[in-house]
Protein backbone atom coordinates (compact mmCIF):
# COMPACT_ATOMS: atom_id res chain seq x y z
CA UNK A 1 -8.11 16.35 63.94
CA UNK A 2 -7.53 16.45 60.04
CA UNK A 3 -4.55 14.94 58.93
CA UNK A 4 -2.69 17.54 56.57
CA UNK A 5 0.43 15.50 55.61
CA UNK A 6 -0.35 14.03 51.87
CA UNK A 7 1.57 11.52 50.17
CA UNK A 8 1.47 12.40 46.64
CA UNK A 9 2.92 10.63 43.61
CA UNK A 10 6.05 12.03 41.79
CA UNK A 11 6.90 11.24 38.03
CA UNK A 12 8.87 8.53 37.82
CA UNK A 13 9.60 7.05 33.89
CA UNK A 14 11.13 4.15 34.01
CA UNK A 15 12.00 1.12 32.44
CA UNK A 16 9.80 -1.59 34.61
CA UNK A 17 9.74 -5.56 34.56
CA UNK A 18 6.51 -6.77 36.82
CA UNK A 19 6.44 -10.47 38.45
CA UNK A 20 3.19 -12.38 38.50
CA UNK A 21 4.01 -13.82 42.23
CA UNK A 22 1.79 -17.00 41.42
CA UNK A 23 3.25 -17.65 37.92
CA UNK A 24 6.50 -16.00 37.80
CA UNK A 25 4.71 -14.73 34.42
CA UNK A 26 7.34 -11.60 33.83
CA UNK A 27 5.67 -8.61 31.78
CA UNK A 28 7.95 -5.64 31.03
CA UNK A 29 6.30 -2.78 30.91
CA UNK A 30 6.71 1.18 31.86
CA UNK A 31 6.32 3.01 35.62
CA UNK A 32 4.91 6.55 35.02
CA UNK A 33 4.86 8.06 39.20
CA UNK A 34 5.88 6.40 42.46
CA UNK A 35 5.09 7.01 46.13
CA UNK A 36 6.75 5.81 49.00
CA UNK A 37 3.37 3.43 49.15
CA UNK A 38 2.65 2.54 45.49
CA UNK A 39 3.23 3.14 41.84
CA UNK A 40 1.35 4.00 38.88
CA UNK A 41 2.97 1.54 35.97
CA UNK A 42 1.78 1.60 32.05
CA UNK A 43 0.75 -2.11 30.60
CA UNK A 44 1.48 -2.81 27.00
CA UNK A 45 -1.31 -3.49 24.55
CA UNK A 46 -2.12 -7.47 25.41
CA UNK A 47 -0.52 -7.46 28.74
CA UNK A 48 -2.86 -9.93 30.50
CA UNK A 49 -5.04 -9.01 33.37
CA UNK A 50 -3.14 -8.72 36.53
CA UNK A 51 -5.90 -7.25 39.34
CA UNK A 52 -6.29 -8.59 42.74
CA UNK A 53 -2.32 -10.20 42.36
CA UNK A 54 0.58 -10.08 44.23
CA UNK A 55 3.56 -8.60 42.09
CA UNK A 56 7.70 -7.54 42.36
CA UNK A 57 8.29 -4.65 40.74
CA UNK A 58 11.68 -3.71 39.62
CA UNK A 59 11.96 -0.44 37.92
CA UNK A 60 15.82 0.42 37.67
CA UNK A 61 16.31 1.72 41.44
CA UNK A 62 13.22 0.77 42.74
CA UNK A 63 11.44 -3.05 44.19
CA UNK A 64 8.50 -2.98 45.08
CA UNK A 65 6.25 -6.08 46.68
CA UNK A 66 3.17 -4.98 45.42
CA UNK A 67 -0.89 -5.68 45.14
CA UNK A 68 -2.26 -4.32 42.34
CA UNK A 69 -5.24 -2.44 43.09
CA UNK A 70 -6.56 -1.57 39.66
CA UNK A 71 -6.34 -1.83 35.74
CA UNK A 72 -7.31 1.19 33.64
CA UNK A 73 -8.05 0.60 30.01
CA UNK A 74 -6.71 3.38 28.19
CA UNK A 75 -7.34 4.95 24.41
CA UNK A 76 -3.89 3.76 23.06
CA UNK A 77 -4.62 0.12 23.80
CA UNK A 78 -2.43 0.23 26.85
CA UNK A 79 -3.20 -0.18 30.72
CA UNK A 80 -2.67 1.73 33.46
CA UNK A 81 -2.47 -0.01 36.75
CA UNK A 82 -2.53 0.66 40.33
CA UNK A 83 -0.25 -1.24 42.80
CA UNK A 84 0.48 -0.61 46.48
CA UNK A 85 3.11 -1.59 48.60
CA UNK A 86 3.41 -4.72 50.51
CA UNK A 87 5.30 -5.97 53.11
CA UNK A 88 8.17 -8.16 52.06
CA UNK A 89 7.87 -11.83 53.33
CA UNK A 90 10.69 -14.01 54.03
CA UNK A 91 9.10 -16.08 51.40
CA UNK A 92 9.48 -13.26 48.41
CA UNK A 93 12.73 -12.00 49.59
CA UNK A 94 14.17 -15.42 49.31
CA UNK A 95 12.95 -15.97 45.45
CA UNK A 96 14.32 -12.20 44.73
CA UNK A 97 17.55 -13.73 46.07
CA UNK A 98 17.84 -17.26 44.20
CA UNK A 99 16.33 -15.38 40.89
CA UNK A 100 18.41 -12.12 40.73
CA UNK A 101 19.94 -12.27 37.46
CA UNK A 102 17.73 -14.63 35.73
């Protein structure tokens, strides 16, 4: 049987601030579409490389615990990157929780 539901991304601009999990390295950046499973988000110029990690996102409504799945050079000198949605651990919803506001 073919499965005929699709999840598609909507446009979503938004101010965004990502969350290196392993450094707490914070790059603020751009979302461009969202998903209930992932986000399409726009790098600056020099944003450093970010595949394969664990993220937060936090674009003005929206958190996300997220993998990113892929980095897209693009013309401008900017990045486009893939993330998809994680589960939230205990672990990451504590740090959300002793760093909201910092």
């Amino acid at each position: 049987m073919e499965e005929r539901r699709k999840i598609n991304r909507v446009k979503y601009p938004s101010n965004t601030v990502i969350v290196v999990c392993d450094t707490q390295e914070k790059i603020y950046c751009r979302t461009e579409n969202v998903s209930p499973l992932g986000m399409g988000i726009r790098l600056p110029a020099g944003a450093p490389k970010i595949e394969g990690m664990d993220v937060i996102v936090v674009a003005e409504t929206l958190i996300m615990y997220a993998d990113v799945l892929r980095e897209d050079p693009q013309d401008d000198g900017t990045t486009m990157i893939g993330v998809q949605a994680r589960k939230f651990t205990p672990e990451v919803l504590q740090y959300l929780f002793d760093h909201v506001g910092d």
